[in-house]
C-alpha atoms as a PDB file:
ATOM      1  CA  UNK A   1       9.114  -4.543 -30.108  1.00  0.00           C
ATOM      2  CA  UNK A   2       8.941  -3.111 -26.961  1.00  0.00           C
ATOM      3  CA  UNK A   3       8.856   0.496 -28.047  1.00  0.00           C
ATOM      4  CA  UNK A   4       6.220  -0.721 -30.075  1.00  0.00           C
ATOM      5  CA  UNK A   5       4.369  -2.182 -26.747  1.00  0.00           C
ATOM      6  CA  UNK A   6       4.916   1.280 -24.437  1.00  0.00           C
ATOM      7  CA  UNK A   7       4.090   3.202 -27.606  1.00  0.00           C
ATOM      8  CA  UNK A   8       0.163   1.453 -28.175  1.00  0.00           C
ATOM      9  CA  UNK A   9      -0.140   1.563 -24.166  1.00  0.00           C
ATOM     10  CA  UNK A  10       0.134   5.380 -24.194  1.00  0.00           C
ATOM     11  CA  UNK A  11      -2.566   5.383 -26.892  1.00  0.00           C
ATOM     12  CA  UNK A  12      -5.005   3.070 -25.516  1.00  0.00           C
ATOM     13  CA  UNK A  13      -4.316   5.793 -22.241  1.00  0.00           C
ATOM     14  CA  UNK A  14      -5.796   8.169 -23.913  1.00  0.00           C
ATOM     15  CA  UNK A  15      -9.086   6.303 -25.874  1.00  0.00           C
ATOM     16  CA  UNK A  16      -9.748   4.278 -22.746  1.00  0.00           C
ATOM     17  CA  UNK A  17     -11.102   6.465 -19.767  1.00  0.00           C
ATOM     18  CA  UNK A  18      -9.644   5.278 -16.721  1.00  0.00           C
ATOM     19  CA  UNK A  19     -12.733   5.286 -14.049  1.00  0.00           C
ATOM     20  CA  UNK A  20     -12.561   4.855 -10.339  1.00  0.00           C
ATOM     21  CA  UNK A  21     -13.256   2.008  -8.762  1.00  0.00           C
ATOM     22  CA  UNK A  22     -13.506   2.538  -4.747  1.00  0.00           C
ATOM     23  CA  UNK A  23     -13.640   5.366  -2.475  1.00  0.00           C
ATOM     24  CA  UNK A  24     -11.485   5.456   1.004  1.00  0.00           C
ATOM     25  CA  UNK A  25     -12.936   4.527   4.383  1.00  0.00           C
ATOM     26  CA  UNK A  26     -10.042   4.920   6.512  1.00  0.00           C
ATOM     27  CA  UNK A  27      -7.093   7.681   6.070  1.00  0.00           C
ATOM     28  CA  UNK A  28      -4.147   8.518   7.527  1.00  0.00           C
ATOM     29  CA  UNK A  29      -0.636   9.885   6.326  1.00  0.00           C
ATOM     30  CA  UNK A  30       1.426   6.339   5.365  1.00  0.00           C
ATOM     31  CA  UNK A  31      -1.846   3.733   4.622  1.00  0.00           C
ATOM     32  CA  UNK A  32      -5.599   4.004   3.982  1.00  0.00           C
ATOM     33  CA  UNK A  33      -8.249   1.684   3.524  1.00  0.00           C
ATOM     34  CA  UNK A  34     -11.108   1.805   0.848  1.00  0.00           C
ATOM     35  CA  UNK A  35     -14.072  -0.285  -0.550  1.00  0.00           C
ATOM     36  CA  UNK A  36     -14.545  -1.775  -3.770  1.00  0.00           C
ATOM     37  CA  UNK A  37     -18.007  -0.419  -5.136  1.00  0.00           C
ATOM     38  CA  UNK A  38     -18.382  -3.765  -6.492  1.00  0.00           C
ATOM     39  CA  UNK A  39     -17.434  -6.822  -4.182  1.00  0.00           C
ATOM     40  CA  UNK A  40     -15.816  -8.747  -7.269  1.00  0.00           C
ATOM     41  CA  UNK A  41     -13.813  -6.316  -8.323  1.00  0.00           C
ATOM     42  CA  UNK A  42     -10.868  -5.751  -6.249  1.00  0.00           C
ATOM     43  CA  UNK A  43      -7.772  -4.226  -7.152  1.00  0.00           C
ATOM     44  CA  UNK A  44      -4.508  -6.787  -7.579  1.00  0.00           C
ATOM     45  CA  UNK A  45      -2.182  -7.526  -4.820  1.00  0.00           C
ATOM     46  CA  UNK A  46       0.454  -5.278  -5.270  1.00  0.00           C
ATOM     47  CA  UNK A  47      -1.355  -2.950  -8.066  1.00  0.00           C
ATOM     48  CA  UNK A  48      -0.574   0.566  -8.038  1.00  0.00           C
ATOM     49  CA  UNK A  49      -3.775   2.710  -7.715  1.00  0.00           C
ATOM     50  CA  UNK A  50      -3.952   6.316  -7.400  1.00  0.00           C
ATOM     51  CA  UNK A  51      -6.178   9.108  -5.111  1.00  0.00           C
ATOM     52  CA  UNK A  52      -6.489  12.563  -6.816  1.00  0.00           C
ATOM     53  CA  UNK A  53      -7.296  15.626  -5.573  1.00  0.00           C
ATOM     54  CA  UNK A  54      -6.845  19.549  -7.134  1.00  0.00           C
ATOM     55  CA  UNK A  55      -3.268  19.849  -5.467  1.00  0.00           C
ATOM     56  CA  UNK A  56      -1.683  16.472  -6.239  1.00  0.00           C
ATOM     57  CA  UNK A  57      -1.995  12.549  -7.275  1.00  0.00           C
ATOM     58  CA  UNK A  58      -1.223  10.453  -4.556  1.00  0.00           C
ATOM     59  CA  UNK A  59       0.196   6.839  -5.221  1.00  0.00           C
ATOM     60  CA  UNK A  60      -0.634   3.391  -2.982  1.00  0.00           C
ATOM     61  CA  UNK A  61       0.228   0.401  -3.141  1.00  0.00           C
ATOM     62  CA  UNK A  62      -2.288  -2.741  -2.589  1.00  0.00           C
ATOM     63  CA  UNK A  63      -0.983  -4.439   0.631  1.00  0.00           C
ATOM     64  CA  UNK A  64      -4.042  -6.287   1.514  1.00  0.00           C
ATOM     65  CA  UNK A  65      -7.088  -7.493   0.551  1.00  0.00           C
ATOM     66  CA  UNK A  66     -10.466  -8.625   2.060  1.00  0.00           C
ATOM     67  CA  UNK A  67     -13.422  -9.598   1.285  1.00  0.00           C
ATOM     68  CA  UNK A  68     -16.401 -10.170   4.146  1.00  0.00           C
ATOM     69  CA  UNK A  69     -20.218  -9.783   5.063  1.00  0.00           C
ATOM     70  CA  UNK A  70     -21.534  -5.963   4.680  1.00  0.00           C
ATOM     71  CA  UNK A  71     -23.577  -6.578   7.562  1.00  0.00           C
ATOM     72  CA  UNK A  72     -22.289  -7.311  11.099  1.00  0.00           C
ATOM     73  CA  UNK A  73     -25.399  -9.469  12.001  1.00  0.00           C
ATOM     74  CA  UNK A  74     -24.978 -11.420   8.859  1.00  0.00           C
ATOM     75  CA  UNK A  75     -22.560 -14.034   8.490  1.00  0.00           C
ATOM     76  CA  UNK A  76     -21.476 -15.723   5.305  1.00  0.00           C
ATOM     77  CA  UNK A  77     -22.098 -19.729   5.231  1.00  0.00           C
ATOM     78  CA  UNK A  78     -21.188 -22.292   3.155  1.00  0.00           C
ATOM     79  CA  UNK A  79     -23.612 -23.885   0.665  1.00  0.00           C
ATOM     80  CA  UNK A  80     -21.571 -26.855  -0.684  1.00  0.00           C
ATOM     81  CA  UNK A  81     -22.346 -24.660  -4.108  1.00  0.00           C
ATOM     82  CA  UNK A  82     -20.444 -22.917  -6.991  1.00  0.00           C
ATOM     83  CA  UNK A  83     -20.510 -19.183  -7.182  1.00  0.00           C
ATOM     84  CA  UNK A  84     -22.339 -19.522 -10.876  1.00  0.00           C
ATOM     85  CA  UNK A  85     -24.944 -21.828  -9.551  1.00  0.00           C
ATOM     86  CA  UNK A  86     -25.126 -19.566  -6.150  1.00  0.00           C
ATOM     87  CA  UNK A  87     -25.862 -16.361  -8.631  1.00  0.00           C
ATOM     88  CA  UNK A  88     -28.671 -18.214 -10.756  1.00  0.00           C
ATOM     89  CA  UNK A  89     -30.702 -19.589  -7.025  1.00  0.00           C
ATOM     90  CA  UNK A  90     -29.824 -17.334  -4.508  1.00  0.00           C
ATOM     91  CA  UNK A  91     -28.380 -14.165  -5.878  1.00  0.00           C
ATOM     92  CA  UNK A  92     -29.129 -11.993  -3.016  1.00  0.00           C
ATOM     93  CA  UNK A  93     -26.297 -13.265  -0.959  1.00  0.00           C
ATOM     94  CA  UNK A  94     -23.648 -11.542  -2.603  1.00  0.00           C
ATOM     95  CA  UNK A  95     -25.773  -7.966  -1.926  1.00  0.00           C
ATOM     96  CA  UNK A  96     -24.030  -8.516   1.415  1.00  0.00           C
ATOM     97  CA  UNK A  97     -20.532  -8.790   0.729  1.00  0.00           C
ATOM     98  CA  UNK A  98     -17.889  -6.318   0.252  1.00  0.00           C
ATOM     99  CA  UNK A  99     -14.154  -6.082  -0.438  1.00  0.00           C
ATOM    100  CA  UNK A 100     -11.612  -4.089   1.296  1.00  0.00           C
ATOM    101  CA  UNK A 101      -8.222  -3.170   0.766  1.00  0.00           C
ATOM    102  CA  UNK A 102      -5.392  -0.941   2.145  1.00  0.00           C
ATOM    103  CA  UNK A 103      -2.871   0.551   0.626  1.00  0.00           C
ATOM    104  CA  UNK A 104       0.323   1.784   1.441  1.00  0.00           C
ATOM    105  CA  UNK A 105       1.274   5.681   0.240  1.00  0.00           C
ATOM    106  CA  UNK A 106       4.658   5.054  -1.692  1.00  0.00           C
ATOM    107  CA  UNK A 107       4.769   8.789  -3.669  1.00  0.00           C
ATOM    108  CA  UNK A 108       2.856  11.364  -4.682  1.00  0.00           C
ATOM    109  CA  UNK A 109       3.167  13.780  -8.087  1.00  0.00           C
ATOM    110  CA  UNK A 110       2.727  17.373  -7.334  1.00  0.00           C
ATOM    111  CA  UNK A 111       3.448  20.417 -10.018  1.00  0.00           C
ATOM    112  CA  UNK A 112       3.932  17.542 -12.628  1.00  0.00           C
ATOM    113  CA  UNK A 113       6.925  16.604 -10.409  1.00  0.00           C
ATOM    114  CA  UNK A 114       6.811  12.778  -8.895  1.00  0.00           C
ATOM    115  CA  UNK A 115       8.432  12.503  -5.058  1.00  0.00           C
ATOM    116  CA  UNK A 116       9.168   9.614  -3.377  1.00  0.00           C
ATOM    117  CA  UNK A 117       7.716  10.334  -0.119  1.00  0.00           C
ATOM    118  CA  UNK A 118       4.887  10.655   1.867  1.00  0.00           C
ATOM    119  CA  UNK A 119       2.246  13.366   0.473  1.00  0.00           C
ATOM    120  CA  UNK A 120       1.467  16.537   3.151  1.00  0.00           C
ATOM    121  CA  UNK A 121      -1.924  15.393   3.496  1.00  0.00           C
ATOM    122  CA  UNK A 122      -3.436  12.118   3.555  1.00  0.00           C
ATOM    123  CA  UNK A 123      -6.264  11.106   1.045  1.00  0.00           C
ATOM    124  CA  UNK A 124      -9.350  12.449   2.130  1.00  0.00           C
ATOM    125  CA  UNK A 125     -12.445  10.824   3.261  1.00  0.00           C
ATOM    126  CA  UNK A 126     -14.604   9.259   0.450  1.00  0.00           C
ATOM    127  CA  UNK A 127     -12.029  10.470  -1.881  1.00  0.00           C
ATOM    128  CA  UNK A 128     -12.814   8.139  -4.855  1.00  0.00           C
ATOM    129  CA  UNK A 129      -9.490   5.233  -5.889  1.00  0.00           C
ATOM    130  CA  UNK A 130      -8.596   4.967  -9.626  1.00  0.00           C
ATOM    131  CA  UNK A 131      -6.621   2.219 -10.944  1.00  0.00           C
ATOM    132  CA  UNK A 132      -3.052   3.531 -12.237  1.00  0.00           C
ATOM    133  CA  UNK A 133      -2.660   4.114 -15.834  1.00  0.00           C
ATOM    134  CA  UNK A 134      -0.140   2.334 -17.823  1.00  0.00           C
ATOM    135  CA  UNK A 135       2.227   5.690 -18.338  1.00  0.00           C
ATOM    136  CA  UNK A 136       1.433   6.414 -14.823  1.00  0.00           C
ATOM    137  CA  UNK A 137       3.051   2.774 -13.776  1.00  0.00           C
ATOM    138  CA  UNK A 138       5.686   3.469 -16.694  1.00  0.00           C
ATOM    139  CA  UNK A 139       6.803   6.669 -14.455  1.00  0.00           C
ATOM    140  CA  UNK A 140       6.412   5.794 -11.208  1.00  0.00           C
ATOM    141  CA  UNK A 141       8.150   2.500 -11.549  1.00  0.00           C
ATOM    142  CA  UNK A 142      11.223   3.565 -13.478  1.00  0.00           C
ATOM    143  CA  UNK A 143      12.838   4.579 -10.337  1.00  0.00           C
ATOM    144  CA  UNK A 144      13.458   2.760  -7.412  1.00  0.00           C
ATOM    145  CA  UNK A 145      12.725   5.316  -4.310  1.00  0.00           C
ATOM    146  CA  UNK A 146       9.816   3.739  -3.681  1.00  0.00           C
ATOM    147  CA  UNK A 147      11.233   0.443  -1.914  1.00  0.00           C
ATOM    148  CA  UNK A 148      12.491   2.903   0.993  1.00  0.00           C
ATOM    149  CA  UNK A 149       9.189   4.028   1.669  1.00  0.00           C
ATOM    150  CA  UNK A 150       7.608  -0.050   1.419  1.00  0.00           C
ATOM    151  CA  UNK A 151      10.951  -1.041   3.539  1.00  0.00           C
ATOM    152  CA  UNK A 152       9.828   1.481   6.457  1.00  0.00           C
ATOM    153  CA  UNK A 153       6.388   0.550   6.804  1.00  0.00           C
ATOM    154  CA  UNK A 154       7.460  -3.533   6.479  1.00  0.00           C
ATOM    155  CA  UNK A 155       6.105  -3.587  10.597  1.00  0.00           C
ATOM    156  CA  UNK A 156       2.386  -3.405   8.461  1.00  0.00           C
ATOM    157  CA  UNK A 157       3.050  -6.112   6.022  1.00  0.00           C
ATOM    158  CA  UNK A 158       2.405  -9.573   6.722  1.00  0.00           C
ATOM    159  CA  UNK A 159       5.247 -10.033   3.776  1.00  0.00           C
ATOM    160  CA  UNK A 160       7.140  -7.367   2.489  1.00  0.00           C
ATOM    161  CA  UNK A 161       9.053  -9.810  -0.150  1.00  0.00           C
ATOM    162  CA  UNK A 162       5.449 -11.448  -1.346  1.00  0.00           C
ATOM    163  CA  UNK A 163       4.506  -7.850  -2.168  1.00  0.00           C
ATOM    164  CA  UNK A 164       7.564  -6.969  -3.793  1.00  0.00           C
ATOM    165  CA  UNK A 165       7.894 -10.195  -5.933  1.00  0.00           C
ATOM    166  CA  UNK A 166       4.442  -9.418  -6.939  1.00  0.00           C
ATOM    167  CA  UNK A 167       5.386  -6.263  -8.135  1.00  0.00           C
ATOM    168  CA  UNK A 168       8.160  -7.378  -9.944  1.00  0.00           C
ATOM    169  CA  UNK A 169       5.550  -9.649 -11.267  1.00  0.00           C
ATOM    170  CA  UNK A 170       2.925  -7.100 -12.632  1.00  0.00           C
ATOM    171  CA  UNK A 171       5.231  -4.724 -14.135  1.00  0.00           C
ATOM    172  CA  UNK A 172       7.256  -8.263 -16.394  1.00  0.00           C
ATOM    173  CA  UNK A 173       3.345  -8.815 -17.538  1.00  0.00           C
ATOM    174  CA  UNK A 174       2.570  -5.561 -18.318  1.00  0.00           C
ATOM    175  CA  UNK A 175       6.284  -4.803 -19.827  1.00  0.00           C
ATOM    176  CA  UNK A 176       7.508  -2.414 -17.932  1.00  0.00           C
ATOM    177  CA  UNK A 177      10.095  -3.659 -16.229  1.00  0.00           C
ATOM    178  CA  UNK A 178      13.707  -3.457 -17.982  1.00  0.00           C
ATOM    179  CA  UNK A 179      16.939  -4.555 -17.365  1.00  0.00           C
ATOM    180  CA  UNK A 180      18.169  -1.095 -15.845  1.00  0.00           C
ATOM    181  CA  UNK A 181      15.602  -0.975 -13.439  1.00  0.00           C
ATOM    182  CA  UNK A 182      15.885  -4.590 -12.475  1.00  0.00           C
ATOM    183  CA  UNK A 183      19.226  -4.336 -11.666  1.00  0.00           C
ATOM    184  CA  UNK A 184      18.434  -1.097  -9.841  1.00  0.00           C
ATOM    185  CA  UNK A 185      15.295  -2.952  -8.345  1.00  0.00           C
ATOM    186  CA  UNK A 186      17.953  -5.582  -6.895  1.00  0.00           C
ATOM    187  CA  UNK A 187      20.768  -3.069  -5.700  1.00  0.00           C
ATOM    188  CA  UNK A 188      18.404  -1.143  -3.292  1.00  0.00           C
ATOM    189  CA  UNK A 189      16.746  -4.329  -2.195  1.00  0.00           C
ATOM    190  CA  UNK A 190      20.906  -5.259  -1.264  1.00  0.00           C
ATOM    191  CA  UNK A 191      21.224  -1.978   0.680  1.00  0.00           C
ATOM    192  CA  UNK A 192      17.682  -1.848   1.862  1.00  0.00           C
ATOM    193  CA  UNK A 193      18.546  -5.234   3.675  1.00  0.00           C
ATOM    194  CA  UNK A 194      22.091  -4.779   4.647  1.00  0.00           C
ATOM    195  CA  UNK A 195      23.601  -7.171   2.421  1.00  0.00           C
ATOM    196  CA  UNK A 196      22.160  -9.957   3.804  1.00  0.00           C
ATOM    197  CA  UNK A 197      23.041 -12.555   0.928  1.00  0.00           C
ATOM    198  CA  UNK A 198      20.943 -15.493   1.531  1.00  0.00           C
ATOM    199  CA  UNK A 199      17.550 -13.464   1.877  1.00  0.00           C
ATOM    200  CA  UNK A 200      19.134 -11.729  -1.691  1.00  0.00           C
ATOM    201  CA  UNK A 201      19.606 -15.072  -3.011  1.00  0.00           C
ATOM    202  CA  UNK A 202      16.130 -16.893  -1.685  1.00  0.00           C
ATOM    203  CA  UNK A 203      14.268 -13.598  -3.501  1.00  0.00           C
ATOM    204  CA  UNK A 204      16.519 -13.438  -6.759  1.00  0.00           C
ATOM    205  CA  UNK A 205      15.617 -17.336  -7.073  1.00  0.00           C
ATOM    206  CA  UNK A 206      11.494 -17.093  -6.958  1.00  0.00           C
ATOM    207  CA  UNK A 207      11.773 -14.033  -9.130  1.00  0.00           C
ATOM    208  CA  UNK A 208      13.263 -16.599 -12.306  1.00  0.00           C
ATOM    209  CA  UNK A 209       9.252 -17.778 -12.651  1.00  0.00           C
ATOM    210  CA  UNK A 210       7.986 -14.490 -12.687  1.00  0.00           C
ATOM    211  CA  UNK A 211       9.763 -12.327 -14.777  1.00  0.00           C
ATOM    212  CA  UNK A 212       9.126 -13.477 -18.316  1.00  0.00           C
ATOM    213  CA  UNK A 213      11.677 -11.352 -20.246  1.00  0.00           C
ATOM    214  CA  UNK A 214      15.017 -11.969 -17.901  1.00  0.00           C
END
């Protein structure tokens, strides 16, 4: 069945064009920033989204997310109102929102070769943000260098274990994750945090909701 499930992924890959979504604001070598071109349609906590230019795909990782007035002198009020019934009497409102969200660089596929590592360069500029696609996640996510990477830059989280169980989360929906990498998924977090047994134990017990197939 779930040969069956990675096998119809790869094909709706290939009929569905994956478009981008954002563009980056802010860039540097280990997180960037960009803006939704749409203020309702951000990216997932914890999705995997992509930046590609003619030498290489780079890979982040959505660590944040926020959503606030476009305009500095304008600030956003509350109408006692849903958003449906906001839309139908005062749609012009939401013309002055928009949604942010960094991401952290976790790899980068050069030469049709993935490394787990920051890229030479960082994303350019206005360079334009395209959701992962589903082989892409399949790849990246069946090995667990990544973690080092989110581990180092944990100073930028506000929670490096609510990003990871989401994660852990996304790829059980989306069934990617197996048993092999799992238990792969759970060493490196063991090394990756010295053995410390009750943080092990406090994660491996919120991750029993999540993961629908364990």
């Amino acid at each position: 069945m779930l040969k069956l499930k990675l096998r119809a992924n790869k094909i709706m890959d290939t009929i569905i064009q994956i478009k981008p979504f954002a563009e980056i604001i802010e860039s540097s070598l280990n997180i960037w920033k960009a803006q939704a071109w749409q203020w309702d349609e951000a990216p997932s906590f914890g999705s995997l989204v992509t930046v590609k230019t003619l030498e290489r795909t780079i890979f982040g990782l959505v660590s944040n997310i926020e959503i606030c007035s476009a305009d500095a002198y304008r600030v956003v009020t509350a109408y006692k109102k849903t958003e449906e019934e906001l839309k139908k009497e005062q749609p012009q409102i939401f013309e002055f929102l928009k949604t942010t969200f960094s991401c952290i660089t976790i790899g980068y596929q050069e030469n049709d070769i993935l490394l787990y590592q920051l890229a030479p360069e960082p994303p350019k500029m206005h360079a334009f943000v395209f959701p992962a696609k589903y082989q892409e996640m399949v790849d990246f996510f069946s090995n667990e260098q990544y973690l080092q990477l989110l581990f180092n830059f944990s100073s930028h989280l506000f929670s490096l274990d609510e990003l990871l169980l989401s994660i852990l989360k996304q790829l059980s929906d989306k069934d990617i994750l197996t048993k092999d990498n799992l238990e792969k998924f759970i060493e490196t977090f063991s090394l990756l945090t010295a053995n410390d047994y009750r943080r092990l134990k406090l994660f491996l017990k919120r991750t029993k909701s999540i993961l629908k197939q364990f």
